[in-house]
N, C-alpha and C. Protein backbone atom coordinates (compact mmCIF):
# COMPACT_ATOMS: atom_id res chain seq x y z
N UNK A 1 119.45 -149.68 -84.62
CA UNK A 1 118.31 -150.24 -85.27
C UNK A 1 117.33 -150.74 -84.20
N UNK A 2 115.97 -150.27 -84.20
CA UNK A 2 115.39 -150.53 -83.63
C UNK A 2 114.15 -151.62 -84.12
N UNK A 3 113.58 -153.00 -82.83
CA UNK A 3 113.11 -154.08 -83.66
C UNK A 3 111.97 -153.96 -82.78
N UNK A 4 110.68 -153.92 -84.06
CA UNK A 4 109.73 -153.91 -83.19
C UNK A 4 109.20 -155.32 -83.25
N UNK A 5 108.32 -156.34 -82.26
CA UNK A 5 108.33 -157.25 -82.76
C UNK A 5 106.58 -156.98 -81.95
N UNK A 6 105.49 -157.94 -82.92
CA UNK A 6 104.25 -157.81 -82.98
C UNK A 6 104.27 -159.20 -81.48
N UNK A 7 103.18 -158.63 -81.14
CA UNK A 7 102.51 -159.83 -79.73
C UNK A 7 102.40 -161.07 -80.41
N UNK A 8 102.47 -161.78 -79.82
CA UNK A 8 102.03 -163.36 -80.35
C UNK A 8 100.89 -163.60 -79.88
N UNK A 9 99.63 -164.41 -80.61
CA UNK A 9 98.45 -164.49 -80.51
C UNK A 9 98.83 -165.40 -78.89
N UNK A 10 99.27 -165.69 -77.99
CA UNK A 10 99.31 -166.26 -76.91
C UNK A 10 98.94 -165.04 -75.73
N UNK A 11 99.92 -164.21 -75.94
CA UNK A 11 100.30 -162.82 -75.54
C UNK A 11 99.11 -162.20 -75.28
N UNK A 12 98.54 -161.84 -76.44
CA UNK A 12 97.28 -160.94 -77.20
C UNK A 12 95.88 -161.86 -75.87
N UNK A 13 95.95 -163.44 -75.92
CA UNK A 13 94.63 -163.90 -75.68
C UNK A 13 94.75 -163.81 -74.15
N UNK A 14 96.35 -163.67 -73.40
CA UNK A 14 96.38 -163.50 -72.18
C UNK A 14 96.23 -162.67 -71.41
N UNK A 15 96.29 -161.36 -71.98
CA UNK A 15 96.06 -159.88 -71.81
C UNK A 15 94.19 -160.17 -71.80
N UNK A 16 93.45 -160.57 -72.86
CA UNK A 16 92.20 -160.66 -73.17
C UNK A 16 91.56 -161.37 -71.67
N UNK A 17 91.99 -162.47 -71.48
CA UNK A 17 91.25 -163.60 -70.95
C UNK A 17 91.76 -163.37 -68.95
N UNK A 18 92.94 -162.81 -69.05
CA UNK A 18 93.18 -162.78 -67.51
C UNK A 18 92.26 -161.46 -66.50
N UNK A 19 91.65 -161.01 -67.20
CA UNK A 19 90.68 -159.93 -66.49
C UNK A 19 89.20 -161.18 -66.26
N UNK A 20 88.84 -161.90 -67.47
CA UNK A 20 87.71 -162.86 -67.46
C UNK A 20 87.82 -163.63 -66.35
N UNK A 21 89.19 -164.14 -66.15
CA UNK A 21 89.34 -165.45 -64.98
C UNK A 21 89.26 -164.46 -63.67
N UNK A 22 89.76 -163.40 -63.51
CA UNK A 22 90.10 -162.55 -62.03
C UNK A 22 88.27 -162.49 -61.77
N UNK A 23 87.14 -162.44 -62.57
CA UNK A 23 86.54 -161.90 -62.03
C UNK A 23 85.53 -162.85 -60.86
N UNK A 24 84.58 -162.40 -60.44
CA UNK A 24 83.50 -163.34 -59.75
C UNK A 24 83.11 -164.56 -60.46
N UNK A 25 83.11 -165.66 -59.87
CA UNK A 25 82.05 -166.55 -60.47
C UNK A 25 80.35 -166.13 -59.98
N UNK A 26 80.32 -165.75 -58.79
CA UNK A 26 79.35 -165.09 -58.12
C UNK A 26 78.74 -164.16 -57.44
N UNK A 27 77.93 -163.13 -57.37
CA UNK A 27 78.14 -162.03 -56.23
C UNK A 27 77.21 -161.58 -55.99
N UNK A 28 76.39 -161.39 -55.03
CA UNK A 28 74.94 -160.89 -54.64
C UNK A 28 74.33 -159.89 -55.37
N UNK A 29 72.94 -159.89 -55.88
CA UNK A 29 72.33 -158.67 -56.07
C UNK A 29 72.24 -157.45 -54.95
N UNK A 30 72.76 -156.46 -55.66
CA UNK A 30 72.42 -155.44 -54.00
C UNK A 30 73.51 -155.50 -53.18
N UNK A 31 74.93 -156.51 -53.31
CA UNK A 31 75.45 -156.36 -52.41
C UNK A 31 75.97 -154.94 -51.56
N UNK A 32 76.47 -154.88 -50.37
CA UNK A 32 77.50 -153.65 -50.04
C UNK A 32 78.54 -153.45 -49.49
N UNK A 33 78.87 -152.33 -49.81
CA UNK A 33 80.61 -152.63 -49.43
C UNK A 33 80.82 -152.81 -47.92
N UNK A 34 81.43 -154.27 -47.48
CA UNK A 34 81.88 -154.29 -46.24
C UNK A 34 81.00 -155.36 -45.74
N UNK A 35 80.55 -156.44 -46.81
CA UNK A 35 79.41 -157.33 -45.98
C UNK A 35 79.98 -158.63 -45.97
N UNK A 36 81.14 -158.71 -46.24
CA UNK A 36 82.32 -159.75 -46.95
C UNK A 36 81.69 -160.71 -46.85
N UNK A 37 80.94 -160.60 -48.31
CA UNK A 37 80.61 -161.87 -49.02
C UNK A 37 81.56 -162.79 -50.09
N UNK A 38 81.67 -163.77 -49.75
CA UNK A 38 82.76 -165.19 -49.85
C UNK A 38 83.81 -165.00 -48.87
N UNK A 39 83.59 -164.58 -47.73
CA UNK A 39 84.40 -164.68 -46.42
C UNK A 39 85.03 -166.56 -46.01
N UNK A 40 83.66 -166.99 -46.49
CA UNK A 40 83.54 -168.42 -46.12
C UNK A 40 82.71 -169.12 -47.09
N UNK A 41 83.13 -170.56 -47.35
CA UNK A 41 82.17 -171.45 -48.73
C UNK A 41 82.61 -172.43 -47.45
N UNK A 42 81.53 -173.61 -48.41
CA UNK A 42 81.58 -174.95 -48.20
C UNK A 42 80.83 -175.37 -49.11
N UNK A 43 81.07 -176.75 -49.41
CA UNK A 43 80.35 -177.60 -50.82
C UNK A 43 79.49 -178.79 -49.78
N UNK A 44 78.62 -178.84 -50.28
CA UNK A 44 77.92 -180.48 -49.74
C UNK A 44 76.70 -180.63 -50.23
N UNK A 45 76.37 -181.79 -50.64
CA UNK A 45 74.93 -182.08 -51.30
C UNK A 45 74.82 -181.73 -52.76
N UNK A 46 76.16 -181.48 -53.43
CA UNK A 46 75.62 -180.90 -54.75
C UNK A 46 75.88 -179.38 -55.26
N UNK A 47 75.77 -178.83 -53.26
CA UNK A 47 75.73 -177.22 -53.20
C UNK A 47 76.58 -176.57 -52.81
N UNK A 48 76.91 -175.29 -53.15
CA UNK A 48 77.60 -174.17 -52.35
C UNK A 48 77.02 -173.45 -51.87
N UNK A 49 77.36 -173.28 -50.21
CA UNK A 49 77.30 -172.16 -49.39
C UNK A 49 78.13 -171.14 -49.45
N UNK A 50 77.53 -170.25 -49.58
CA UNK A 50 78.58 -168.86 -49.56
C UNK A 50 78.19 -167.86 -48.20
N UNK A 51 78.95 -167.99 -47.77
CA UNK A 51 79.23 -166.42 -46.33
C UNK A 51 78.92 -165.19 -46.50
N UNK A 52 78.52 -164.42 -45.93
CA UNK A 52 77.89 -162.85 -46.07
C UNK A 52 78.23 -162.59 -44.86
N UNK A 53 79.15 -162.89 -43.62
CA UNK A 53 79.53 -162.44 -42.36
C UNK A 53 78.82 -161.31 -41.64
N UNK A 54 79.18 -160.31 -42.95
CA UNK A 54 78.42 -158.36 -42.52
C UNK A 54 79.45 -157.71 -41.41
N UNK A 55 80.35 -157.17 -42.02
CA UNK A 55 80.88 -156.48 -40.62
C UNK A 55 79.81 -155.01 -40.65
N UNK A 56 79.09 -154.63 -41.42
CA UNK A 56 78.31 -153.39 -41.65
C UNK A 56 77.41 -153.91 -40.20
N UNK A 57 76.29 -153.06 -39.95
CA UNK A 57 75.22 -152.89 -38.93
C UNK A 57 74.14 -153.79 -39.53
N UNK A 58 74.31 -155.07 -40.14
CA UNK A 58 73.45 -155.82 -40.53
C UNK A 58 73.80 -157.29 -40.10
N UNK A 59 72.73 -158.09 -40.11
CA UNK A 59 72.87 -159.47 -39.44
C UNK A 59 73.14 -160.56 -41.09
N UNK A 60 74.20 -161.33 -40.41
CA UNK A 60 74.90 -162.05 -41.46
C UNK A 60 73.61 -162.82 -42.77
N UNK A 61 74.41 -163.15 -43.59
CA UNK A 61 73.30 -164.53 -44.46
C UNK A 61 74.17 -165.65 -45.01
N UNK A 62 73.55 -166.31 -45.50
CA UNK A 62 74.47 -167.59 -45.95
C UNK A 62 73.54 -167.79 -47.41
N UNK A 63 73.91 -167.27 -48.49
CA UNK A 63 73.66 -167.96 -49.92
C UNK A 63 73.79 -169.70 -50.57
N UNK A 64 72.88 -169.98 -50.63
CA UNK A 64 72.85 -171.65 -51.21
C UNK A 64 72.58 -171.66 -52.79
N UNK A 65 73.94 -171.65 -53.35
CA UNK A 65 73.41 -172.15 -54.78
C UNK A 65 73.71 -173.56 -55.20
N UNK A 66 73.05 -173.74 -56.08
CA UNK A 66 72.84 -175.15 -56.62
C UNK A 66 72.53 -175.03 -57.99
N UNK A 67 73.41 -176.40 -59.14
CA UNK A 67 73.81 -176.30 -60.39
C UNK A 67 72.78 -177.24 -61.16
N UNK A 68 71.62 -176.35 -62.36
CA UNK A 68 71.19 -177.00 -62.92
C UNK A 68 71.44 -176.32 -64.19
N UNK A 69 71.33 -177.18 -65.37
CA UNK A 69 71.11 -177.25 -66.67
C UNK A 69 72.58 -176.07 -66.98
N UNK A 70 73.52 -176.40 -66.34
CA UNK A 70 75.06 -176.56 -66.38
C UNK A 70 75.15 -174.48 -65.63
N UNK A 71 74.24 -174.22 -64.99
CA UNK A 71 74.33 -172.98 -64.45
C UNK A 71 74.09 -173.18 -63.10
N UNK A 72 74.92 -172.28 -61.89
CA UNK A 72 74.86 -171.93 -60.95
C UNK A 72 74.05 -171.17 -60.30
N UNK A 73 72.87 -171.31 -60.16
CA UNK A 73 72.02 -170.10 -59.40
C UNK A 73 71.63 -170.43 -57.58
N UNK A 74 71.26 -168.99 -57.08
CA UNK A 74 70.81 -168.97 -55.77
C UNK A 74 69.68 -169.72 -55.95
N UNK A 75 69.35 -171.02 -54.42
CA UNK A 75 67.95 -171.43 -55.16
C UNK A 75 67.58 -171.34 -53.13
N UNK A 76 68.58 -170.66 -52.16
CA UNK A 76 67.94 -170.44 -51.32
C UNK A 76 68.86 -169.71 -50.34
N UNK A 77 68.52 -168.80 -49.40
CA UNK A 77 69.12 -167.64 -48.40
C UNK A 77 68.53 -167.93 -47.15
N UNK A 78 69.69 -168.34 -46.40
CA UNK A 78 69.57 -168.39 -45.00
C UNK A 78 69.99 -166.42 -44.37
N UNK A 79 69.60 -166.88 -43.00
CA UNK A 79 69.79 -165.83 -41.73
C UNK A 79 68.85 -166.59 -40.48
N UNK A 80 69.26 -165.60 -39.70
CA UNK A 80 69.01 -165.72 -38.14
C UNK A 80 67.72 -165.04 -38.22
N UNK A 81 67.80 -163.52 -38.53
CA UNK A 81 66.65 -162.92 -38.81
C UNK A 81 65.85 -162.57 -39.67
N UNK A 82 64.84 -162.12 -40.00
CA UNK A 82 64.55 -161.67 -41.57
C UNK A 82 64.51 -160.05 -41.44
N UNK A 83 64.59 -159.81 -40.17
CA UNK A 83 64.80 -158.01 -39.77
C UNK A 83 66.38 -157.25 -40.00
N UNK A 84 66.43 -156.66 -40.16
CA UNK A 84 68.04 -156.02 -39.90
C UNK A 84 67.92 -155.57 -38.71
N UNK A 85 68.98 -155.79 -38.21
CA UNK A 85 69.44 -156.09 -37.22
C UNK A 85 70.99 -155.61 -36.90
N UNK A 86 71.21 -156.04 -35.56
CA UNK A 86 72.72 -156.14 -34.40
C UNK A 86 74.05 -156.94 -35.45
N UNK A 87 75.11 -156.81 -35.98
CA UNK A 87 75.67 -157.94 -36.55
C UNK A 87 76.01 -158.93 -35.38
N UNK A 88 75.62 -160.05 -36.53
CA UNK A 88 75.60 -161.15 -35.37
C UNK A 88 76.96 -162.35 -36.15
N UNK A 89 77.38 -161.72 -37.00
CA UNK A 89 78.40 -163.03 -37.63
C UNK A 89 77.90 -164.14 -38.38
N UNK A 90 76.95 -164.43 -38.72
CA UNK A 90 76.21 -165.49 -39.07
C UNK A 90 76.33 -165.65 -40.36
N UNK A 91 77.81 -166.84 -40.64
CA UNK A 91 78.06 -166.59 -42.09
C UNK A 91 79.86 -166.93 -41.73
N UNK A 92 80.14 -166.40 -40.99
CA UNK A 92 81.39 -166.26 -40.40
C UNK A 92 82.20 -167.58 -40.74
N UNK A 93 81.50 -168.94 -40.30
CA UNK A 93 82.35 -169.81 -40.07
C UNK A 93 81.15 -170.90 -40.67
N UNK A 94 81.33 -171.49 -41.82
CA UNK A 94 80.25 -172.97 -42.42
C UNK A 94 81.08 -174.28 -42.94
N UNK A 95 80.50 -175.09 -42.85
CA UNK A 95 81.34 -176.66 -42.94
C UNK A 95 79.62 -176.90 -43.10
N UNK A 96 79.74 -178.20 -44.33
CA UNK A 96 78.96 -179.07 -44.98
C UNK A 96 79.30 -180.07 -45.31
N UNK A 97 78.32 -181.34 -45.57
CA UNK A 97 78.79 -182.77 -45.84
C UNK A 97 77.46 -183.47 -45.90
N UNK A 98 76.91 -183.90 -46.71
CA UNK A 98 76.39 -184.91 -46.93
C UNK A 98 74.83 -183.96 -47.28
N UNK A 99 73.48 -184.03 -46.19
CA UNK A 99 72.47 -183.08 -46.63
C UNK A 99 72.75 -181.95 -45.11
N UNK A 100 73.46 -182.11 -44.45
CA UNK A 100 74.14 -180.77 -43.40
C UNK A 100 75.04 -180.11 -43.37
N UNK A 101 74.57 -179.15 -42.67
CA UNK A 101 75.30 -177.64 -42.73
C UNK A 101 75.14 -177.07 -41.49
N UNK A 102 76.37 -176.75 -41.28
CA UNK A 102 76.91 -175.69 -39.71
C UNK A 102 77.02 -174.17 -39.79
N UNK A 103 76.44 -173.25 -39.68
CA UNK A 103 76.67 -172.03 -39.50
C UNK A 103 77.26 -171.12 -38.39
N UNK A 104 78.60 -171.02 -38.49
CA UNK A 104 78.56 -170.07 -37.10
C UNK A 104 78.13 -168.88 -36.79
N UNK A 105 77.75 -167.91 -35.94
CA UNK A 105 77.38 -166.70 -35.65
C UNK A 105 78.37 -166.57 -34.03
N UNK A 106 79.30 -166.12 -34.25
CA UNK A 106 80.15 -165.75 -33.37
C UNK A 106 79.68 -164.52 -32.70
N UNK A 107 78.92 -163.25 -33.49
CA UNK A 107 78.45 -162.46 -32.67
C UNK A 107 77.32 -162.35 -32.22
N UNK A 108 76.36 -164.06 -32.31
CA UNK A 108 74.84 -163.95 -31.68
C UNK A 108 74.62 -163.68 -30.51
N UNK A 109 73.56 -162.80 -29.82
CA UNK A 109 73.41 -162.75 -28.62
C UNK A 109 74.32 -161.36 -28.14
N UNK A 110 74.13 -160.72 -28.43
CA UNK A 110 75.61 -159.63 -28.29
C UNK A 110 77.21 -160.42 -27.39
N UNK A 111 77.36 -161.36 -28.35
CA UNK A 111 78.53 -162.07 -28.99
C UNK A 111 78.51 -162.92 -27.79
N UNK A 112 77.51 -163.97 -27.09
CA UNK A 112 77.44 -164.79 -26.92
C UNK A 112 78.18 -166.15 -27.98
N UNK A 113 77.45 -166.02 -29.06
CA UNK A 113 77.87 -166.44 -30.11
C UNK A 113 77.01 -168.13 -30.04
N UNK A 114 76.70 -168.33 -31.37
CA UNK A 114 75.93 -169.62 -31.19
C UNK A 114 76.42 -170.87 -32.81
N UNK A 115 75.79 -171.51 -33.04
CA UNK A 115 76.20 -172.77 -34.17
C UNK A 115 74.90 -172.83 -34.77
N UNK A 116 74.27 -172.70 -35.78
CA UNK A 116 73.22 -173.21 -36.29
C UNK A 116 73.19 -174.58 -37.39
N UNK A 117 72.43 -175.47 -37.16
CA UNK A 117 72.66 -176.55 -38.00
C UNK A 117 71.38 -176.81 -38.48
């Protein structure tokens, strides 16, 4: 005798809902593959910084969003350059606290490497 027994609505909502939680809370317009964006976060002031490192042939960025009227949006984008460029790491390594923020670029300078604050 064979027993079939139906999912339990627990079952059913966990199958539903565990693809919802796996996904992004955030992710660039335009991104591309290989620019490993959320390499690196930091919180301070209210905000999140998010990392864009770039191992591609492009120079890093650092995304700043900030939470109003209970939503998360970009409200500003750092870089080194506004050209594309040499990758320079810039994005690589960030720490925040209070209204500052540290950016590393490990490969600035053809990998001199520098700190932006």
């Amino acid at each position: 005798m064979k027993i079939h027994r139906r999912p339990s609505l627990a079952t059913l909502l966990a199958i539903i809902a565990l693809p919802l939680l796996a996904a992004p809370a955030h992710a660039p317009f335009g991104g591309l593959h290989g620019q490993q964006y959320g390499g690196n976060v930091a919180v301070g002031n209210g905000q999140v910084l998010v990392g864009e490192a770039s191992a591609a042939a492009l120079p890093g960025v650092v995304y700043v969003y900030g939470r109003a009227a209970g939503r998360w949006s970009e409200v500003a984008r750092l870089s080194v350059s506004p050209v594309a460029g040499p990758p320079d790491g810039f994005g690589s390594s960030l720490d925040a606290g209070g209204d500052l923020a540290i950016v590393g670029a490990p490969r600035w300078e053809d990998g001199t490497g520098a700190a932006f604050v």
